[in-house]
PDB file of N, CA and C in Angstrom:
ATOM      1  N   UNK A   1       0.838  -1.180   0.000  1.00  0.00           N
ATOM      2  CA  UNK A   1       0.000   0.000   0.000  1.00  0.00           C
ATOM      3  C   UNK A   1       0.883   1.244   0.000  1.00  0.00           C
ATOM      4  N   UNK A   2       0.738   2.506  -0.849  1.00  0.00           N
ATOM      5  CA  UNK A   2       1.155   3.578  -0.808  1.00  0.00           C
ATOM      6  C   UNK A   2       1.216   4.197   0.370  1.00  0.00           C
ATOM      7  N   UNK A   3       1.516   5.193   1.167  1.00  0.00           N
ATOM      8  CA  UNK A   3       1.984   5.712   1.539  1.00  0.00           C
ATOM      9  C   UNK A   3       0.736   6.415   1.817  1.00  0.00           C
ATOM     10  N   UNK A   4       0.194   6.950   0.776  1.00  0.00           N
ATOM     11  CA  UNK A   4      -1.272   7.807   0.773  1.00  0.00           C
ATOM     12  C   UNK A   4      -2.236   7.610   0.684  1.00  0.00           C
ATOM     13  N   UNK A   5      -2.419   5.938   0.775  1.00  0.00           N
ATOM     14  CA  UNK A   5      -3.164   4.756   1.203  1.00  0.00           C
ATOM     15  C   UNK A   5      -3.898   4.402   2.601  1.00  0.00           C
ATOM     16  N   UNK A   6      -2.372   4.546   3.387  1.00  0.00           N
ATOM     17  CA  UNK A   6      -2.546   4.524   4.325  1.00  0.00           C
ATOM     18  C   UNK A   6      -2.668   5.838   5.264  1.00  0.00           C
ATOM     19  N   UNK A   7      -1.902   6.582   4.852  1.00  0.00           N
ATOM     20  CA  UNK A   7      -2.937   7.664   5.650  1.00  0.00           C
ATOM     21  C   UNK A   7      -4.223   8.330   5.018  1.00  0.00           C
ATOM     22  N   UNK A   8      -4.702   7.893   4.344  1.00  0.00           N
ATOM     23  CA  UNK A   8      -6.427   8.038   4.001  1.00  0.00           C
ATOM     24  C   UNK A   8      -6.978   6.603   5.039  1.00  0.00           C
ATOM     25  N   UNK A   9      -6.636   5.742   5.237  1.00  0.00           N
ATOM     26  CA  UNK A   9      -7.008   4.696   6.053  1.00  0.00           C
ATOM     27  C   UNK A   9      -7.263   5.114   7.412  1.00  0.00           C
ATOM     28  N   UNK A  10      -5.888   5.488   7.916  1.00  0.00           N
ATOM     29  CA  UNK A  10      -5.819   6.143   9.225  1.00  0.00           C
ATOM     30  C   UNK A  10      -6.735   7.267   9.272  1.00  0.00           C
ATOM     31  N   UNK A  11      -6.910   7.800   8.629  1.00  0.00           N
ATOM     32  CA  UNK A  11      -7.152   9.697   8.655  1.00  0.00           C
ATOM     33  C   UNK A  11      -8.929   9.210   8.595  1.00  0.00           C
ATOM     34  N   UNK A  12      -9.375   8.021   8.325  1.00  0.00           N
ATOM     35  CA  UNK A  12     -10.773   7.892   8.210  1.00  0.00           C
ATOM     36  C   UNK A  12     -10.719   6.975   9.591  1.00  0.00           C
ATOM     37  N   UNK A  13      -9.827   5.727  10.156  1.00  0.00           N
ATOM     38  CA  UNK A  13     -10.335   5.537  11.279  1.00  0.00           C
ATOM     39  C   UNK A  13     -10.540   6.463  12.333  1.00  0.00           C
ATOM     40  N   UNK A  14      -9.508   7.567  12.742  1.00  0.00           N
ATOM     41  CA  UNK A  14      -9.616   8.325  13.597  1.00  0.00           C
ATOM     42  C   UNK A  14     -10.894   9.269  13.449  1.00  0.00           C
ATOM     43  N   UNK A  15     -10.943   9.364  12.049  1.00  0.00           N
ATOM     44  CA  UNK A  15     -12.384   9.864  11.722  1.00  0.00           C
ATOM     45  C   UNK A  15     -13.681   9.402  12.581  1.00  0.00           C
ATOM     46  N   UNK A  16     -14.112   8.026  12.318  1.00  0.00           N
ATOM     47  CA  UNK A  16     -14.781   7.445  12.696  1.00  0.00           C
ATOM     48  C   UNK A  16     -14.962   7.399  13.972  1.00  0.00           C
ATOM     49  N   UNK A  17     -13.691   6.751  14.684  1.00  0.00           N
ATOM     50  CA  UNK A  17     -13.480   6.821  16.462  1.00  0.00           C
ATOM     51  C   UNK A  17     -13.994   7.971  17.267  1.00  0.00           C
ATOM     52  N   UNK A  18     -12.949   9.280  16.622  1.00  0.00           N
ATOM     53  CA  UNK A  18     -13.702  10.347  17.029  1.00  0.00           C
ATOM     54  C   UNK A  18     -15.800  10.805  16.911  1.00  0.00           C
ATOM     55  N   UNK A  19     -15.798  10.475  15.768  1.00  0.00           N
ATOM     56  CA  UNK A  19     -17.376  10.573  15.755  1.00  0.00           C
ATOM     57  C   UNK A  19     -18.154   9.400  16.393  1.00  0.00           C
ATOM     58  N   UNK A  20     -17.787   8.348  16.556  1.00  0.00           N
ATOM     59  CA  UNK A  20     -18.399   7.282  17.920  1.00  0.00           C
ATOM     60  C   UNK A  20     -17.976   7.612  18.886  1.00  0.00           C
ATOM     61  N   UNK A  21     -16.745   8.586  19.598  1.00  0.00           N
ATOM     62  CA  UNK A  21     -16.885   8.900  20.735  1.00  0.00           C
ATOM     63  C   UNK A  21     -17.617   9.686  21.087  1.00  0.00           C
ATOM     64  N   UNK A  22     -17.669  10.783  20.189  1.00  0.00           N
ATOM     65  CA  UNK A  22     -18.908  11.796  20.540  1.00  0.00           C
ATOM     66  C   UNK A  22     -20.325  11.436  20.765  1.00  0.00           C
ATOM     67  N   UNK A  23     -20.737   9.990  20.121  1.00  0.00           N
ATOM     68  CA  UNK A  23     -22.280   9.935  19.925  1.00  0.00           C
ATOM     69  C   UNK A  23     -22.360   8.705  21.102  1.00  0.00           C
ATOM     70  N   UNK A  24     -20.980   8.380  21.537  1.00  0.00           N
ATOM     71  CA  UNK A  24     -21.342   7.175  23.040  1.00  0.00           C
ATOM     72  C   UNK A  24     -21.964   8.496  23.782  1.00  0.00           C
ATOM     73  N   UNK A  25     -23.346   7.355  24.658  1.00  0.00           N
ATOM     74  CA  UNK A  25     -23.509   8.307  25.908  1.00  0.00           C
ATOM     75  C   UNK A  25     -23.209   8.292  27.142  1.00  0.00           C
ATOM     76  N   UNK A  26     -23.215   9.558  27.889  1.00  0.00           N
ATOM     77  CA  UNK A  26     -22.717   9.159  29.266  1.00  0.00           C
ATOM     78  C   UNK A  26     -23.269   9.004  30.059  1.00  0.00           C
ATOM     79  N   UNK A  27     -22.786   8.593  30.959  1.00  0.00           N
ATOM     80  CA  UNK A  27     -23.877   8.430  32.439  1.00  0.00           C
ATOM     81  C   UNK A  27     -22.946   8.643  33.791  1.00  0.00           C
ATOM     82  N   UNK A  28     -23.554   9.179  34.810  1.00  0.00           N
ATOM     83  CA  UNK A  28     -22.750   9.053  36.212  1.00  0.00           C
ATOM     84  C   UNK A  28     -23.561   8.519  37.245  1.00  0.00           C
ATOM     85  N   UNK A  29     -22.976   8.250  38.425  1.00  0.00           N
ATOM     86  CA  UNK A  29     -23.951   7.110  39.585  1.00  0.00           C
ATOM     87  C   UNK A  29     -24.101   8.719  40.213  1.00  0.00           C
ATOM     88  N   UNK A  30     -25.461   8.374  40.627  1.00  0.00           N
ATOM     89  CA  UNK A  30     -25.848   9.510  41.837  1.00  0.00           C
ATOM     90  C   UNK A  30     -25.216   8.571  43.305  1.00  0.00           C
ATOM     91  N   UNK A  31     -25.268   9.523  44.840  1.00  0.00           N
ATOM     92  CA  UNK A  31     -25.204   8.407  45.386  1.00  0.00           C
ATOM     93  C   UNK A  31     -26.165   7.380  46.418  1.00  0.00           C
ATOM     94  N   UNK A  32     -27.294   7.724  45.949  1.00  0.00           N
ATOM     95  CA  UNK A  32     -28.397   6.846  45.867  1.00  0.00           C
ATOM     96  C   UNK A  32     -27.963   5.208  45.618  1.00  0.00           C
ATOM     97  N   UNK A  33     -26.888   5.481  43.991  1.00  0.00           N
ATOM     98  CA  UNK A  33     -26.500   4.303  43.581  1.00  0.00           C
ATOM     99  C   UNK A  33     -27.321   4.113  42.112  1.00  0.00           C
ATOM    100  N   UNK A  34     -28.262   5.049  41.653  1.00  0.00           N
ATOM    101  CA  UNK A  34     -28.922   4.939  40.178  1.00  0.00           C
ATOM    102  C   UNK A  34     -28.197   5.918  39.352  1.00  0.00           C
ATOM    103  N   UNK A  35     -28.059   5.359  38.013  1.00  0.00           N
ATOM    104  CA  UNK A  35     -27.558   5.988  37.043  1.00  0.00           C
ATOM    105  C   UNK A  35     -28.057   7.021  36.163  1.00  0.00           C
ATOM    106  N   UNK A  36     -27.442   8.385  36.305  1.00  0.00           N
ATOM    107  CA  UNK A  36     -28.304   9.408  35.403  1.00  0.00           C
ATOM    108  C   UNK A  36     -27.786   9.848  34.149  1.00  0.00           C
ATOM    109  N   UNK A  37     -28.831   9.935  33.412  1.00  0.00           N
ATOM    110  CA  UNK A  37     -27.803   9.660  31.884  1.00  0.00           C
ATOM    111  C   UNK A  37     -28.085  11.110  31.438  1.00  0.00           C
ATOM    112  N   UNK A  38     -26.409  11.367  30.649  1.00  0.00           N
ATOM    113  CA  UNK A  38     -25.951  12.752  30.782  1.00  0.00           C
ATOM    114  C   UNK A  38     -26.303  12.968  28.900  1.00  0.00           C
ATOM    115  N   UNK A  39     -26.926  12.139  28.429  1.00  0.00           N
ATOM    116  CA  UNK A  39     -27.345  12.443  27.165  1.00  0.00           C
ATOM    117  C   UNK A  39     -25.543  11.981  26.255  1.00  0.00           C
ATOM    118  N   UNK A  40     -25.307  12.738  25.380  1.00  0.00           N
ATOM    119  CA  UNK A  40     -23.727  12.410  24.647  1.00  0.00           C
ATOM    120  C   UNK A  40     -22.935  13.595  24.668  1.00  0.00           C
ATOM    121  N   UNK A  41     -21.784  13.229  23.885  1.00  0.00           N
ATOM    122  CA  UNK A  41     -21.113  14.697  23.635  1.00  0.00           C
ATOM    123  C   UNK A  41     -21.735  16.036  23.286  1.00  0.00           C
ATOM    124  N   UNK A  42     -22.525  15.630  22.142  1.00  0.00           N
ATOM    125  CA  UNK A  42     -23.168  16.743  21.189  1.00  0.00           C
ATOM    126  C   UNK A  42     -24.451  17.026  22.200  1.00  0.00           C
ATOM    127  N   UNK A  43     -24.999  16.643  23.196  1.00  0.00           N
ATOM    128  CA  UNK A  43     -26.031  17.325  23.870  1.00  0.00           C
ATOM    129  C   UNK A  43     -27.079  16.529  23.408  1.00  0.00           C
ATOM    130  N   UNK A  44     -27.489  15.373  22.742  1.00  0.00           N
ATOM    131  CA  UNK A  44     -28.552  14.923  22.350  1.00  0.00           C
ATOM    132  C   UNK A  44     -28.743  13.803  23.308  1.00  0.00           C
ATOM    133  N   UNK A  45     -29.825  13.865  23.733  1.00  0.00           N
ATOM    134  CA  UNK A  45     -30.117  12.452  24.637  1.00  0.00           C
ATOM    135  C   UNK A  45     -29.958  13.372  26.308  1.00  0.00           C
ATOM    136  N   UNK A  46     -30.023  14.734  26.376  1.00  0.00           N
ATOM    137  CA  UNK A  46     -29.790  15.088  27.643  1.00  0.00           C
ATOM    138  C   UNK A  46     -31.231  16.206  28.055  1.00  0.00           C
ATOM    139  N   UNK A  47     -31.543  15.688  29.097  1.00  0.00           N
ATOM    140  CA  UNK A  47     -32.886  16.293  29.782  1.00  0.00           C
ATOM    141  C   UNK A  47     -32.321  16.893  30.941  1.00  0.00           C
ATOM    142  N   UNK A  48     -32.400  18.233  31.301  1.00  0.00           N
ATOM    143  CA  UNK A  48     -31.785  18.918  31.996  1.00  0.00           C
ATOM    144  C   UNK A  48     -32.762  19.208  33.339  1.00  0.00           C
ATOM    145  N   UNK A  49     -34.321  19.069  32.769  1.00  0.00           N
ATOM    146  CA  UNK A  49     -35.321  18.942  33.524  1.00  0.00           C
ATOM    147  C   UNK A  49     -35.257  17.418  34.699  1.00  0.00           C
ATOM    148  N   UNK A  50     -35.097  15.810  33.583  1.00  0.00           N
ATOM    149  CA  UNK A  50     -34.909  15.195  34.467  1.00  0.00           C
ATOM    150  C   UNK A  50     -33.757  15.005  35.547  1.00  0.00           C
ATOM    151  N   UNK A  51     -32.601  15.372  34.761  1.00  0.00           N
ATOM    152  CA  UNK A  51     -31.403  15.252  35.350  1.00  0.00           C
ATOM    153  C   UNK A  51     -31.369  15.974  36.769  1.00  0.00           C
ATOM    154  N   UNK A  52     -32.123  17.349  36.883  1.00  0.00           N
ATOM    155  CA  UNK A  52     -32.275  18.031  38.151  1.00  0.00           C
ATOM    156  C   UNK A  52     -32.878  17.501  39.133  1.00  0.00           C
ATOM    157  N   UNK A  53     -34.156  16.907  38.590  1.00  0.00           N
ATOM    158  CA  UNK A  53     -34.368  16.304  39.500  1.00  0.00           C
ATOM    159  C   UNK A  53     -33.879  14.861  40.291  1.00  0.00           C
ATOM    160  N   UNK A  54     -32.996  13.949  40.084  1.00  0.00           N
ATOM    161  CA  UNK A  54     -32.093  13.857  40.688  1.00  0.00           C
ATOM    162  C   UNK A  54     -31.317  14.674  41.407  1.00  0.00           C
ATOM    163  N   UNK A  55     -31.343  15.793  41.111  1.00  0.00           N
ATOM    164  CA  UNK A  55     -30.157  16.381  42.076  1.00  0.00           C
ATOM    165  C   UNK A  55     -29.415  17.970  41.632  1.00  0.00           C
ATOM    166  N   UNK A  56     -29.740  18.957  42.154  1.00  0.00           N
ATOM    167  CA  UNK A  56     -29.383  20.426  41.275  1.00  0.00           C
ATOM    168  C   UNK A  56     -28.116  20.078  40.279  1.00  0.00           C
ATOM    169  N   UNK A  57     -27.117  19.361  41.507  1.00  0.00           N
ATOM    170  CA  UNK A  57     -25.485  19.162  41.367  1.00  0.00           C
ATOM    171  C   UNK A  57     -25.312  18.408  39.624  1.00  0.00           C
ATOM    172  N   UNK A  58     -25.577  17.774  39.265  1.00  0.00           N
ATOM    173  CA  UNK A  58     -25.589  17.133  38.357  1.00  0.00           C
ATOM    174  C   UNK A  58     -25.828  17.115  36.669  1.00  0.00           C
ATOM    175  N   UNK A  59     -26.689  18.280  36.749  1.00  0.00           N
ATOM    176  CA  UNK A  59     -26.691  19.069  35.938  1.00  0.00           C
ATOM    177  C   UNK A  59     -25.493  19.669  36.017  1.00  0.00           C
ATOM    178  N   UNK A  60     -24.540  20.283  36.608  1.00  0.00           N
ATOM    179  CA  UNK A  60     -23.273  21.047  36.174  1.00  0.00           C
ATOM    180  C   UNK A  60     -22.616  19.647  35.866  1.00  0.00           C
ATOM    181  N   UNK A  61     -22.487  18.526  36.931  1.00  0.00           N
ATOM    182  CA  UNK A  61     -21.830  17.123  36.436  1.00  0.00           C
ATOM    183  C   UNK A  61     -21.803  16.834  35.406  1.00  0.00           C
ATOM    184  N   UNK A  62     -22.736  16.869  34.454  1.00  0.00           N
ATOM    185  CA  UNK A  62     -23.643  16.553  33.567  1.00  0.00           C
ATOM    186  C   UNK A  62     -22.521  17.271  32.093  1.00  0.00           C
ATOM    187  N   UNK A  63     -22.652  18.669  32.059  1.00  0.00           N
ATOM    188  CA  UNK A  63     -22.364  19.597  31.500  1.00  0.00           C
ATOM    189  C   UNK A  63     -20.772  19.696  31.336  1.00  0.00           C
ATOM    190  N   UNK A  64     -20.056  19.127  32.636  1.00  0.00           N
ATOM    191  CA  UNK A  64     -18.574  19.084  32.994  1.00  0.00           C
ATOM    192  C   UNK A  64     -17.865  17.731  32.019  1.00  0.00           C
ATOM    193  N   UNK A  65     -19.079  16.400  32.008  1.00  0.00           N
ATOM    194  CA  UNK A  65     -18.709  15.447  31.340  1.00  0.00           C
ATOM    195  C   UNK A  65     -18.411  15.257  29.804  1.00  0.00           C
ATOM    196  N   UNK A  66     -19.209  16.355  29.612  1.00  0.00           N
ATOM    197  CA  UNK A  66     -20.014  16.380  27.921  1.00  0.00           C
ATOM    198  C   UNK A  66     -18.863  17.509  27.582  1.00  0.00           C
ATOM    199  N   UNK A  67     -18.542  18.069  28.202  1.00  0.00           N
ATOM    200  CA  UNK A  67     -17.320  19.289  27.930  1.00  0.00           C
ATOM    201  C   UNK A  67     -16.689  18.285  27.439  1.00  0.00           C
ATOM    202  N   UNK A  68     -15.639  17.663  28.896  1.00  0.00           N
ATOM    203  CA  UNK A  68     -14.642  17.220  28.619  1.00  0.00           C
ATOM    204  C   UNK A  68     -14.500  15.930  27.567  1.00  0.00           C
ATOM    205  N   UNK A  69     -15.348  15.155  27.074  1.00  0.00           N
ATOM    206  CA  UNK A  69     -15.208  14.405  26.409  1.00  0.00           C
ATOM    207  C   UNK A  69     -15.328  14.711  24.660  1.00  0.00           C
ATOM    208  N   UNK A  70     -15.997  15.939  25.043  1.00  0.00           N
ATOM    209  CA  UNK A  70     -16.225  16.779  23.762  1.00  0.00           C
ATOM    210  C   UNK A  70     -14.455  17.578  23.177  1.00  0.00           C
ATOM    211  N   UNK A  71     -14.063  17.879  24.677  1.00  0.00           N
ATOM    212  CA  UNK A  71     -12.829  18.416  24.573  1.00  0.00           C
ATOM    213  C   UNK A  71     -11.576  17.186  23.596  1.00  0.00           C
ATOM    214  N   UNK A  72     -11.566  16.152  23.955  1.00  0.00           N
ATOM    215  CA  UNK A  72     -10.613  15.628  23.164  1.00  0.00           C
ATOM    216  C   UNK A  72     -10.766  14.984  22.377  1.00  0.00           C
ATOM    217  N   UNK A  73     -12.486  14.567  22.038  1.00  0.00           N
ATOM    218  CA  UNK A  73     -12.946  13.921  20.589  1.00  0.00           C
ATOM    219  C   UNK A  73     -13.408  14.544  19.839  1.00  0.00           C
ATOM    220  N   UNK A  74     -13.299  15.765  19.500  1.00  0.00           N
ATOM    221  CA  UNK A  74     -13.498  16.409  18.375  1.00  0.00           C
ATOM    222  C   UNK A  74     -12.142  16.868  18.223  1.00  0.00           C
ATOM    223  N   UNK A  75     -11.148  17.011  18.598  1.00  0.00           N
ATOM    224  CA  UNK A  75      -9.396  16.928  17.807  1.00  0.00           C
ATOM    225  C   UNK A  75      -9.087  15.501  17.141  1.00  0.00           C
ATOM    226  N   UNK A  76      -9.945  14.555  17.765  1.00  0.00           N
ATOM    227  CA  UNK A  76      -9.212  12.697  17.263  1.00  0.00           C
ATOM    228  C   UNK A  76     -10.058  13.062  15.368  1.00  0.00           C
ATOM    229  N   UNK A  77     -11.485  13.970  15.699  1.00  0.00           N
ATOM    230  CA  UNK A  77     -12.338  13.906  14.662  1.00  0.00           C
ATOM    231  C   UNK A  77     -11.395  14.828  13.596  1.00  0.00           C
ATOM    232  N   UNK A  78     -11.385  15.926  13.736  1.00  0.00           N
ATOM    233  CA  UNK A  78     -10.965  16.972  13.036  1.00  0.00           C
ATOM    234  C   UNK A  78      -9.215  16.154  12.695  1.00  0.00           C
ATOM    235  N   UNK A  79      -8.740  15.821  13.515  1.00  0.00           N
ATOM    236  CA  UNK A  79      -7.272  14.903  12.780  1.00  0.00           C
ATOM    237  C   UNK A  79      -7.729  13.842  11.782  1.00  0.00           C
ATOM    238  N   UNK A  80      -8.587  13.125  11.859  1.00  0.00           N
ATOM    239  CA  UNK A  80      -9.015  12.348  10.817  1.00  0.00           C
ATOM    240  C   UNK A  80      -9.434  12.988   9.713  1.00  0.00           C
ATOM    241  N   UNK A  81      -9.865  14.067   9.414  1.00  0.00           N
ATOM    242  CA  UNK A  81     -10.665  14.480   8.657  1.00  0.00           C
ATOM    243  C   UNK A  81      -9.461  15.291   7.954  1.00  0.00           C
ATOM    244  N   UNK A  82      -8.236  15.720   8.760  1.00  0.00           N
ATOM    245  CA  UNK A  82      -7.392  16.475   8.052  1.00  0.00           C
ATOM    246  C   UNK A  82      -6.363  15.309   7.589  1.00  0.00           C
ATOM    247  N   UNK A  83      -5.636  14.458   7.714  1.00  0.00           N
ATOM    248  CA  UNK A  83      -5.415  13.398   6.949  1.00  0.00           C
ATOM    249  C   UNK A  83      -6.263  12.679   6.388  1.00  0.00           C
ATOM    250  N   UNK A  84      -7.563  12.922   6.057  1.00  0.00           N
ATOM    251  CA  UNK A  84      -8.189  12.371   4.611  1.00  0.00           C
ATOM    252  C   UNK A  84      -8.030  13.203   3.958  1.00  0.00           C
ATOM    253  N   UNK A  85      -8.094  14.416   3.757  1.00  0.00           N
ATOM    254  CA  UNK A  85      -7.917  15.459   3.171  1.00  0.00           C
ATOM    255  C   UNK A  85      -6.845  16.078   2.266  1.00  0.00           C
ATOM    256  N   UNK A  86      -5.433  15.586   3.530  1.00  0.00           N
ATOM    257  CA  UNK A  86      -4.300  15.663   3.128  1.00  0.00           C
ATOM    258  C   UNK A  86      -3.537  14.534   2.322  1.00  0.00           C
ATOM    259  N   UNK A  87      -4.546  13.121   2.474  1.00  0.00           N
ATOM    260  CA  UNK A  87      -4.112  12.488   1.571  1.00  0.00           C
ATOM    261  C   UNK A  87      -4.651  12.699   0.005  1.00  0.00           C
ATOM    262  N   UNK A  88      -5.875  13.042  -0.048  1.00  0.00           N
ATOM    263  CA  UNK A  88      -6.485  13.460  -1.551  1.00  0.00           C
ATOM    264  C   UNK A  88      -5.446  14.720  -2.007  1.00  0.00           C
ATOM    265  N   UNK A  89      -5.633  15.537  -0.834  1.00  0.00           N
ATOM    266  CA  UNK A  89      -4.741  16.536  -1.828  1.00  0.00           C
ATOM    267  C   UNK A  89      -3.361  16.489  -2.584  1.00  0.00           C
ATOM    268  N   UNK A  90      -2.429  15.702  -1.661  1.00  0.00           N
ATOM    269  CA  UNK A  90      -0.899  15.629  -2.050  1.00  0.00           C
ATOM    270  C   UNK A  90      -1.182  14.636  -2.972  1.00  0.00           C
ATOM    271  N   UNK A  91      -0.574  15.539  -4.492  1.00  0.00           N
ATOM    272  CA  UNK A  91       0.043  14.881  -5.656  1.00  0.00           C
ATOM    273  C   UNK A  91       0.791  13.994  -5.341  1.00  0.00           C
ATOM    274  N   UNK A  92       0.959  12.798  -6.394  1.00  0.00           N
ATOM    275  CA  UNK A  92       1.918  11.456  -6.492  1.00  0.00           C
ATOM    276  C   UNK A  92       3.080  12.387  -7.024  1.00  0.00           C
ATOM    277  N   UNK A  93       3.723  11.363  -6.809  1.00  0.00           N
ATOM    278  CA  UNK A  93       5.652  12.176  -7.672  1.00  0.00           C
ATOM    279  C   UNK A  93       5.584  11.543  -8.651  1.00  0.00           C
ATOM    280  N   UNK A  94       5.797  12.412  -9.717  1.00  0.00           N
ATOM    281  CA  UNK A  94       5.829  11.590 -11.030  1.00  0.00           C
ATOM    282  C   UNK A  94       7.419  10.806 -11.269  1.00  0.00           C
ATOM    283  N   UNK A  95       7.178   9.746 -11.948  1.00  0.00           N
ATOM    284  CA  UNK A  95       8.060   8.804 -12.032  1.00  0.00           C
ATOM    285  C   UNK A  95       8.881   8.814 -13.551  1.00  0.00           C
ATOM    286  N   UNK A  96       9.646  10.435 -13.545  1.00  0.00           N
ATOM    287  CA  UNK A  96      10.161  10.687 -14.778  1.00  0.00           C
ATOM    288  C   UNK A  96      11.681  10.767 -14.535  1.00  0.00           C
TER     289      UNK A  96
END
C-alpha cells in the first residue's frame, strides 16, 4: 500500500473513532447508587429537567462530562478528517 493509502485509512479511522466517541452516551452514579444519563457529547439524549431532579449538582456534572469528552474527541475527529484530506490533496511524484 502507498503511503497515501494509508494515511487516508488512518485519517478515516480516527475519523470514525472520534465521531463514535462523541455519539457514546454518558452516564454518572448519583449516590443513591442509580444511574443518570448525561445524554452524549453533542447534547442529544440530555434532559436537563430530568437530570435536576435527581439532584441540582448534576446538571453542572452533567455539562462538565459532555465538555470534557467533547474536549478531546473532536481533535481525534478533526485529525481524521485532516489526513483524509491531506491524503487526496498531495500529488503522487511523477516517475520521470
Amino acid at each position: 500500500m502507498s503511503p497515501r493509502a494509508v494515511t487516508a485509512v488512518v485519517g478515516v479511522a480516527f475519523f470514525l473513532a472520534g465521531l463514535l466517541i462523541m455519539l457514546l452516551p454518558l452516564s454518572t452514579d448519583s449516590p443513591s447508587g442509580f444511574s443518570v444519563a448525561c445524554g452524549n457529547s453533542v447534547g442529544m439524549g440530555f434532559d436537563p429537567v430530568a437530570v435536576e431532579a435527581e439532584g441540582a449538582a448534576f446538571v453542572e456534572i452533567c455539562g462538565r462530562l459532555r465538555l470534557e469528552r467533547l474536549a478531546w474527541a473532536a481533535p481525534v475527529c478533526v485529525l481524521g478528517a485532516l489526513l483524509v484530506v491531506g491524503s487526496i490533496v498531495v500529488r503522487r511524484r511523477s516517475s520521470a
